[in-house]
C-alpha atoms as a PDB file:
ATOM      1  CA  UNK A   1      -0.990  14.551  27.994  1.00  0.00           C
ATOM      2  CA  UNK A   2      -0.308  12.156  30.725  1.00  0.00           C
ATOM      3  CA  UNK A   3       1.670  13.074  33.528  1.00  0.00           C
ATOM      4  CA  UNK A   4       3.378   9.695  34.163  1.00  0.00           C
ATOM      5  CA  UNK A   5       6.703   8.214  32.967  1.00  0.00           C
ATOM      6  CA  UNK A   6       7.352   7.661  29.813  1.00  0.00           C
ATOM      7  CA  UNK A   7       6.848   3.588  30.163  1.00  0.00           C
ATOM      8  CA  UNK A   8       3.420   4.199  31.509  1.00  0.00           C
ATOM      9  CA  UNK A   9       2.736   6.566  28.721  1.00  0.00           C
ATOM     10  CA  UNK A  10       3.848   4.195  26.328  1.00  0.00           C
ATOM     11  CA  UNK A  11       1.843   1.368  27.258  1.00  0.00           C
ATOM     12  CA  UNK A  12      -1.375   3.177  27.846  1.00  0.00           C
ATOM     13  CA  UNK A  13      -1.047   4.551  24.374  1.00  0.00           C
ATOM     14  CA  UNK A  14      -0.150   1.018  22.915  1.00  0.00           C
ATOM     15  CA  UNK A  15      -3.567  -0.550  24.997  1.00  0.00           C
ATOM     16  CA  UNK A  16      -5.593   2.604  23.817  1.00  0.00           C
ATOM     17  CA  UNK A  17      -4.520   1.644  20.406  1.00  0.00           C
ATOM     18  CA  UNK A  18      -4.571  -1.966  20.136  1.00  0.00           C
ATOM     19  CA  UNK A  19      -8.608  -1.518  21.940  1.00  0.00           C
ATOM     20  CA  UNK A  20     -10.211   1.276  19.967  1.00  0.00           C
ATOM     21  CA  UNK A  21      -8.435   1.617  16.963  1.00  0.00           C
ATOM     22  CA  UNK A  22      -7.099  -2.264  15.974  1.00  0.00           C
ATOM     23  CA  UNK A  23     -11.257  -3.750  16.529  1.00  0.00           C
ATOM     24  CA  UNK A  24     -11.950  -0.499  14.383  1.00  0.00           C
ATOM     25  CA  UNK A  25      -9.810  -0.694  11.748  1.00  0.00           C
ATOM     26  CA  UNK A  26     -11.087  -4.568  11.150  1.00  0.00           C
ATOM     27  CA  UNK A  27     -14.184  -3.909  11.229  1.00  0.00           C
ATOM     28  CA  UNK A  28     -14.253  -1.454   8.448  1.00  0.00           C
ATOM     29  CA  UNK A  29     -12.002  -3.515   6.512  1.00  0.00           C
ATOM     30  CA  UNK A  30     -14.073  -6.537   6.737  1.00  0.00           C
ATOM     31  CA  UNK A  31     -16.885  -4.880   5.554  1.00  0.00           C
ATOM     32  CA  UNK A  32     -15.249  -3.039   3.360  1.00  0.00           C
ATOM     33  CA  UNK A  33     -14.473  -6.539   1.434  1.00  0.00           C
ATOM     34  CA  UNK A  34     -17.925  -7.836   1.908  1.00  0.00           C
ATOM     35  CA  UNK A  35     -19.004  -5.053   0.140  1.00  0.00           C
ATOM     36  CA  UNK A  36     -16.808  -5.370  -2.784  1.00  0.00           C
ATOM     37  CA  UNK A  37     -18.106  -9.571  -3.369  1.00  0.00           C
ATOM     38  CA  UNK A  38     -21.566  -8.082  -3.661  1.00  0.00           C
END
């Protein structure tokens, strides 16, 4: 997909990650358990 060394690849993978999917993944969690208490 990239065309970079495999360092480079790793870490823009790992930020990718840790930005979209990590902010994500806590939203729906915390509203996942705010939905259960009500």
């Amino acid at each position: 997909m990239f065309c970079l060394n495999p360092d480079s690849n790793a870490q823009i993978v790992f930020a990718f990650v840790r930005g979209i999917l990590f902010p994500q993944v806590k939203i729906a969690f915390a509203n996942y358990f705010l939905l259960r208490k009500n």
